[in-house]
PDB file of N, CA and C in Angstrom:
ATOM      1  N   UNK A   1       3.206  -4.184  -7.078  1.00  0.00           N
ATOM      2  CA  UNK A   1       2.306  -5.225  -7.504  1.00  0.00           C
ATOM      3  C   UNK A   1       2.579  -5.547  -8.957  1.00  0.00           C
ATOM      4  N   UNK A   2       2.756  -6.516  -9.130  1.00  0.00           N
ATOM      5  CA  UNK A   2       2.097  -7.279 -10.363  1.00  0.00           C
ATOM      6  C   UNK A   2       1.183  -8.109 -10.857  1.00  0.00           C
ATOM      7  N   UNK A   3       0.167  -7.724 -11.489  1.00  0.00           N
ATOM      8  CA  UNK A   3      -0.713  -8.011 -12.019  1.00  0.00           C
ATOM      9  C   UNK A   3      -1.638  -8.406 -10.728  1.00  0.00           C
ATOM     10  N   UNK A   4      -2.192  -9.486  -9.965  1.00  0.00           N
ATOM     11  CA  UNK A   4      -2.899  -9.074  -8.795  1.00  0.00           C
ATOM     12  C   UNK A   4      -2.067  -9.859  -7.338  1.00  0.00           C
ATOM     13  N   UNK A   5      -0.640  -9.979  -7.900  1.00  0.00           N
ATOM     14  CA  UNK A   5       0.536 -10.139  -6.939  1.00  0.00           C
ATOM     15  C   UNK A   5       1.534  -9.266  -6.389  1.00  0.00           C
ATOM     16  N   UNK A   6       1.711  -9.486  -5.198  1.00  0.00           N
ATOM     17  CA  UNK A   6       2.378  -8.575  -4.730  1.00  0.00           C
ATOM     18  C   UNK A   6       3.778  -8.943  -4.650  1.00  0.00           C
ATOM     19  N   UNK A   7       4.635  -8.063  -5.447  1.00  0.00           N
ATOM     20  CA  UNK A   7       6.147  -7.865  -5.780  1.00  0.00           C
ATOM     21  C   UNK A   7       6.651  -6.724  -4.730  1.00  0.00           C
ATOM     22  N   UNK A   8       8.031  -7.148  -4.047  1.00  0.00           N
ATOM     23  CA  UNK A   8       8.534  -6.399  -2.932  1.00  0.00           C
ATOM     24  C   UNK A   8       9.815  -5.740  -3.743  1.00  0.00           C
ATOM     25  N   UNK A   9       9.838  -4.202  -3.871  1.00  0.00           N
ATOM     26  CA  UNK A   9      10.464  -3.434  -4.323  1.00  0.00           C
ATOM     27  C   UNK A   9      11.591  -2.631  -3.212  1.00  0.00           C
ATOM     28  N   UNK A  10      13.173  -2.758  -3.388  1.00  0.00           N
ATOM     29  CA  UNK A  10      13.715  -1.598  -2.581  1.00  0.00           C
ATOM     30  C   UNK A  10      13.254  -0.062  -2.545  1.00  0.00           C
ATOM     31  N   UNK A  11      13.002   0.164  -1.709  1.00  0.00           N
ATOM     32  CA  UNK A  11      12.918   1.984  -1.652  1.00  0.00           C
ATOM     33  C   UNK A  11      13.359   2.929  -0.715  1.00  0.00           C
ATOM     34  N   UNK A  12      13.463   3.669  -1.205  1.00  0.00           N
ATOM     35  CA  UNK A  12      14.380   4.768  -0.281  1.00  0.00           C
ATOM     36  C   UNK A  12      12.963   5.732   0.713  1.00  0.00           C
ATOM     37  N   UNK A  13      12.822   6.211   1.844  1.00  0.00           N
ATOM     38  CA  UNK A  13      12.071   6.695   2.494  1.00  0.00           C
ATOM     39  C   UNK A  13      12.636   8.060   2.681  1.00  0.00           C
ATOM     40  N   UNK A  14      11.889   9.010   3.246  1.00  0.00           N
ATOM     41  CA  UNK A  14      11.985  10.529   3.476  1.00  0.00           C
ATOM     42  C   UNK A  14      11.333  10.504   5.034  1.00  0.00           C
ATOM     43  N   UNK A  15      10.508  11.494   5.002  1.00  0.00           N
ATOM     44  CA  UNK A  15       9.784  11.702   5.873  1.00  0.00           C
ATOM     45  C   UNK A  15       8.809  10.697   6.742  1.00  0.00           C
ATOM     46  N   UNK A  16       8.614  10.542   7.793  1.00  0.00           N
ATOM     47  CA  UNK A  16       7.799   9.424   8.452  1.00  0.00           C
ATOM     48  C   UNK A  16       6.533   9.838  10.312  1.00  0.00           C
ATOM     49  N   UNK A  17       5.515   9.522   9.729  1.00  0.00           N
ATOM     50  CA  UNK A  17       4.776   9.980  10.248  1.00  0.00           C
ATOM     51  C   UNK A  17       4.121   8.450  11.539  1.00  0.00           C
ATOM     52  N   UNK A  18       3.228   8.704  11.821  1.00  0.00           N
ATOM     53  CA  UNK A  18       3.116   7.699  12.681  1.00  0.00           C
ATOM     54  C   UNK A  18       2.313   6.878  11.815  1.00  0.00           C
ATOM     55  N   UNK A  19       1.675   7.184  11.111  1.00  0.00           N
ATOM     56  CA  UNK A  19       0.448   6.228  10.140  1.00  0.00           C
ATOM     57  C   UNK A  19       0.786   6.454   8.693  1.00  0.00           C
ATOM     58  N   UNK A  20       2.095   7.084   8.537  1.00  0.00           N
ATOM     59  CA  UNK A  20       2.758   7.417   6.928  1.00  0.00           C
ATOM     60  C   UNK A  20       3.894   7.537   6.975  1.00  0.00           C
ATOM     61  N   UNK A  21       4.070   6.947   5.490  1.00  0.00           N
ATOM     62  CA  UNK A  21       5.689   6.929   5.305  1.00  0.00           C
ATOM     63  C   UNK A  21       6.104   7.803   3.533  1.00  0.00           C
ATOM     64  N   UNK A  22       6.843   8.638   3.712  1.00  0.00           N
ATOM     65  CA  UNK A  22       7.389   9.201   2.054  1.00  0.00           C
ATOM     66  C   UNK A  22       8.015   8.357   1.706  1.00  0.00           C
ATOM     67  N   UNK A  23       7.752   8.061   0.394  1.00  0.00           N
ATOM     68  CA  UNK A  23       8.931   6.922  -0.038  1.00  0.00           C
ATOM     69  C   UNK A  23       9.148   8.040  -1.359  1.00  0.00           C
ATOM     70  N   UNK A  24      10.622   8.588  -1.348  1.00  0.00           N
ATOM     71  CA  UNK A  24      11.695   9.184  -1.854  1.00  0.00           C
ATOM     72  C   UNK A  24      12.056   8.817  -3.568  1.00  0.00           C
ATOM     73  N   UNK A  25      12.299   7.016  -3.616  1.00  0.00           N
ATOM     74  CA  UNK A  25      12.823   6.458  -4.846  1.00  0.00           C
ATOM     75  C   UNK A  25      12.154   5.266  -4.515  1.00  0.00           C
ATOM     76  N   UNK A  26      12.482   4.574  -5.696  1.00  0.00           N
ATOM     77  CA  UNK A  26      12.054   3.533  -5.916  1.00  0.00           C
ATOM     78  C   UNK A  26      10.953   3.017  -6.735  1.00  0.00           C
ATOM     79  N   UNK A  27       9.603   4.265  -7.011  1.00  0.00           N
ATOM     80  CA  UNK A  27       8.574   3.532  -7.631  1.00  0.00           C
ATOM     81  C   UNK A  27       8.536   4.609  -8.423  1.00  0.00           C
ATOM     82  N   UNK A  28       7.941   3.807  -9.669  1.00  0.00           N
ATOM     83  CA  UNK A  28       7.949   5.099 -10.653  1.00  0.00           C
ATOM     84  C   UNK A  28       6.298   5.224 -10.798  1.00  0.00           C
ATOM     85  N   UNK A  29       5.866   6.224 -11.993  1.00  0.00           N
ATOM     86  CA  UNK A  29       4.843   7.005 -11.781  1.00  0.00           C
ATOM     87  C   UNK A  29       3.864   5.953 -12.566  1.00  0.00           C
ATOM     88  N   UNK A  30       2.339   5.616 -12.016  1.00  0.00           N
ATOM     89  CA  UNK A  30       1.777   4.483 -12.421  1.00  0.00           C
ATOM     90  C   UNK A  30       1.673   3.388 -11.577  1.00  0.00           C
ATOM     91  N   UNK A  31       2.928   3.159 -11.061  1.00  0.00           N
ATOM     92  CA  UNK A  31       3.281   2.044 -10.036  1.00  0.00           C
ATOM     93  C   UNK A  31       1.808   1.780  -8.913  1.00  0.00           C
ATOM     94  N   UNK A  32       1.400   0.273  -8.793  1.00  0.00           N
ATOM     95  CA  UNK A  32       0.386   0.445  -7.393  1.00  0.00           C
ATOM     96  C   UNK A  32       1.566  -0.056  -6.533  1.00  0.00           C
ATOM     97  N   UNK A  33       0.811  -0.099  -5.298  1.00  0.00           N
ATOM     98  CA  UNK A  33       1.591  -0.492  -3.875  1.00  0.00           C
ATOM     99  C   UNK A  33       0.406  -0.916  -3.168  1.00  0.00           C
ATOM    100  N   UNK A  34       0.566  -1.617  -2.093  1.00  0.00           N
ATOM    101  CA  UNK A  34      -0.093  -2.260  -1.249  1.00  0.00           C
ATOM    102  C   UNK A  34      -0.256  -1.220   0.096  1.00  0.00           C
ATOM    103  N   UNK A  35      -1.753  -1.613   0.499  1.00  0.00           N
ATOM    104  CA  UNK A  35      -1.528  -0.810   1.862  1.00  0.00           C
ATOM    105  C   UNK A  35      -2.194  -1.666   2.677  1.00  0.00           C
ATOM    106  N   UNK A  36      -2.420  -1.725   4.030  1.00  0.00           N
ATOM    107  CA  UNK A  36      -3.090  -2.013   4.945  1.00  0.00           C
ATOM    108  C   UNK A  36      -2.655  -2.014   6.408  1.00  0.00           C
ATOM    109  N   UNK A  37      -3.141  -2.773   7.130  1.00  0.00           N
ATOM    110  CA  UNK A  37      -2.798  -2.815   8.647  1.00  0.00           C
ATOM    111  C   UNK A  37      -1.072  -3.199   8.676  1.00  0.00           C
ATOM    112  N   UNK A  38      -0.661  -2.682   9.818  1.00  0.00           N
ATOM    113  CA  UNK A  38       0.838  -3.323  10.212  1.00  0.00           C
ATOM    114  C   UNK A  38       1.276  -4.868  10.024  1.00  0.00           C
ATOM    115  N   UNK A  39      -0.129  -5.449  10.551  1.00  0.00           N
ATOM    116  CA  UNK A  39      -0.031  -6.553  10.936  1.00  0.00           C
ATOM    117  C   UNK A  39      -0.260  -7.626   9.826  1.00  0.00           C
ATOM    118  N   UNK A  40      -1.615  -6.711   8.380  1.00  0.00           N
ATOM    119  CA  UNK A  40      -1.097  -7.548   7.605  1.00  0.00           C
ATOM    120  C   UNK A  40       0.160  -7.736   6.495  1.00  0.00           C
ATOM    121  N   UNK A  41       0.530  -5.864   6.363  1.00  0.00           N
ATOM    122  CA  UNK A  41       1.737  -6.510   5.746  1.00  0.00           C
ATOM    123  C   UNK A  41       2.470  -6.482   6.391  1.00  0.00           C
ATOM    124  N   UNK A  42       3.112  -6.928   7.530  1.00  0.00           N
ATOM    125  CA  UNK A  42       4.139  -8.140   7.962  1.00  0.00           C
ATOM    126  C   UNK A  42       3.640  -9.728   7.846  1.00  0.00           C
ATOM    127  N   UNK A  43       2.392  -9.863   7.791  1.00  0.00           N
ATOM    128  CA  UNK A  43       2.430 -11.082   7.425  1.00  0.00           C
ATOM    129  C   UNK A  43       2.571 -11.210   5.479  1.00  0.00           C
ATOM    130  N   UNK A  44       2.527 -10.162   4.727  1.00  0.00           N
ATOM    131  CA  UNK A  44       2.027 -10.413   3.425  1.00  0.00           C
ATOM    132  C   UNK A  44       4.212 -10.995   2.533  1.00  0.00           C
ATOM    133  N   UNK A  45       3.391 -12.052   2.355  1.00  0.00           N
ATOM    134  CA  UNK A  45       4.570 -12.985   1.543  1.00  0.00           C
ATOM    135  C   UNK A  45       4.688 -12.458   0.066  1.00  0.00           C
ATOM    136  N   UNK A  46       5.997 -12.579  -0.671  1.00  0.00           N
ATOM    137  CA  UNK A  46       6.055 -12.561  -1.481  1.00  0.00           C
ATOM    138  C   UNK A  46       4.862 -13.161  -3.156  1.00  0.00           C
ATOM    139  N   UNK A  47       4.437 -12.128  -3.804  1.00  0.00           N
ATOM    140  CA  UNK A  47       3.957 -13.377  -5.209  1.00  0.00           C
ATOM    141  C   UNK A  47       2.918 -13.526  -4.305  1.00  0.00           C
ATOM    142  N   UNK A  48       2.521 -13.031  -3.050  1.00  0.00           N
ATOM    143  CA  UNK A  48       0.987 -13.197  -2.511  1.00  0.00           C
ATOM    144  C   UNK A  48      -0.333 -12.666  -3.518  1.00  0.00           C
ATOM    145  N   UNK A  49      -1.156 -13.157  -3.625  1.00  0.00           N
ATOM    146  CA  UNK A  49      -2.239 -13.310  -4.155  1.00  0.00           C
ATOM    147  C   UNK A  49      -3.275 -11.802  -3.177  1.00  0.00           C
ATOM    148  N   UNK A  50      -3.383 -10.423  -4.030  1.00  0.00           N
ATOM    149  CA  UNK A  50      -3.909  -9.739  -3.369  1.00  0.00           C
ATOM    150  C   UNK A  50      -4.764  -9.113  -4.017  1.00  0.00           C
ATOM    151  N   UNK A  51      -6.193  -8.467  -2.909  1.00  0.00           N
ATOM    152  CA  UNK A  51      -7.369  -7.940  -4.170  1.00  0.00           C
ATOM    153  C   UNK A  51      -7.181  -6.775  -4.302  1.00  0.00           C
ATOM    154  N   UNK A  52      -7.100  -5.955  -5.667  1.00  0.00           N
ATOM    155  CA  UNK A  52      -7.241  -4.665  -5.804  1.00  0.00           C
ATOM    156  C   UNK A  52      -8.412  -3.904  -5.629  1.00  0.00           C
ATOM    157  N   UNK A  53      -8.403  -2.828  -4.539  1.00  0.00           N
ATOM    158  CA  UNK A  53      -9.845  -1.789  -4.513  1.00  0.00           C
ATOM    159  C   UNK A  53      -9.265  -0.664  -5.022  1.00  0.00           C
ATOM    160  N   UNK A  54      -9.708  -0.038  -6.136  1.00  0.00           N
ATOM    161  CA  UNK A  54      -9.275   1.375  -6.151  1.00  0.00           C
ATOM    162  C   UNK A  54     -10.863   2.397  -5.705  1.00  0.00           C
ATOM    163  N   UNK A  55     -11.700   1.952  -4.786  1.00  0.00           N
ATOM    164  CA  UNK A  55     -12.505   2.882  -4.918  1.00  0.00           C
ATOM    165  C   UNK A  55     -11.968   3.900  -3.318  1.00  0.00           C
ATOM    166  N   UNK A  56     -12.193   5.003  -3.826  1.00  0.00           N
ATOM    167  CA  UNK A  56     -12.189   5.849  -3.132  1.00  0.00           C
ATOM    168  C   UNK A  56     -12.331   5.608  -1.864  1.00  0.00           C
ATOM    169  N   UNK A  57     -11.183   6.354  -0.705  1.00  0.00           N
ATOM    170  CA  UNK A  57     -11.359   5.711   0.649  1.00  0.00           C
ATOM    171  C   UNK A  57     -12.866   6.295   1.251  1.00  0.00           C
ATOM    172  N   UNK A  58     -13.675   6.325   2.435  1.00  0.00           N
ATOM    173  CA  UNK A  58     -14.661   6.627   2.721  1.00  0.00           C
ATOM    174  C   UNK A  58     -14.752   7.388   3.477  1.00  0.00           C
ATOM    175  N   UNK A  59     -15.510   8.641   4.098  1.00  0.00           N
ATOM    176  CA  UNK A  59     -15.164  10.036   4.359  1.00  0.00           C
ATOM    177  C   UNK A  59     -15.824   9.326   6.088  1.00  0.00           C
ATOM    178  N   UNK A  60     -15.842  10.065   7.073  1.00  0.00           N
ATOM    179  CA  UNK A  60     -15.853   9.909   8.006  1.00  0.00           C
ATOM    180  C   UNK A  60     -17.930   9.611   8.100  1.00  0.00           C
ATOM    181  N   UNK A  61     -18.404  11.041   7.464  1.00  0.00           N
ATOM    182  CA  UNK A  61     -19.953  10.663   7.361  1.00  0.00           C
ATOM    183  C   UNK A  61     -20.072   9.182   6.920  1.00  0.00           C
ATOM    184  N   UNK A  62     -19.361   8.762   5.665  1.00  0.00           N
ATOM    185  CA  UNK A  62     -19.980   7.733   5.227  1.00  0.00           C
ATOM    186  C   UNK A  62     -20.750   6.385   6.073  1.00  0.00           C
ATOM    187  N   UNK A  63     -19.689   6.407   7.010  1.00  0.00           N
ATOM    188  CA  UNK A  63     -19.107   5.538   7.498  1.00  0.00           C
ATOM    189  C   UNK A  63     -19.922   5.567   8.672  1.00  0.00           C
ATOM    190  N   UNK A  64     -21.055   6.272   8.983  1.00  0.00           N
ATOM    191  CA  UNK A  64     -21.996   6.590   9.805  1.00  0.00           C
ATOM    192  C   UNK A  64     -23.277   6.014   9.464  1.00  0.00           C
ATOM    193  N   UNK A  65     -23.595   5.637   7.812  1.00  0.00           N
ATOM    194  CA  UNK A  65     -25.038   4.950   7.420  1.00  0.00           C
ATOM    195  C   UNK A  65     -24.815   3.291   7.779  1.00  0.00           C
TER     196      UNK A  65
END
């Protein structure tokens, strides 16, 4: 990402899980990255316009009120 756009970086991968991926090289320390569904980033375009949440993901209770 840059600034609240999303910039597509080469990277090298490691290990790969069904819902995770190691990424090896490529981002250095500080760096954000984008996450979400499959489906939206394959649709997410270059220089796309994206919102940053850094709050904490939500524990399984939470998610029960």
């Amino acid at each position: 990402m840059s600034g609240k756009s999303a910039v597509f970086k080469p990277v090298e991968t490691g290990i790969a899980g069904v819902t995770d991926i190691e990424i090896t090289k490529g981002l250095n320390a500080g760096d954000e990255i984008v996450i979400g569904s499959y489906k939206a980033l394959r649709t997410l375009k270059p220089e796309a316009s994206v919102k940053v949440d850094n709050s904490a993901p939500k524990k399984p209770d939470d998610e029960k009120s």
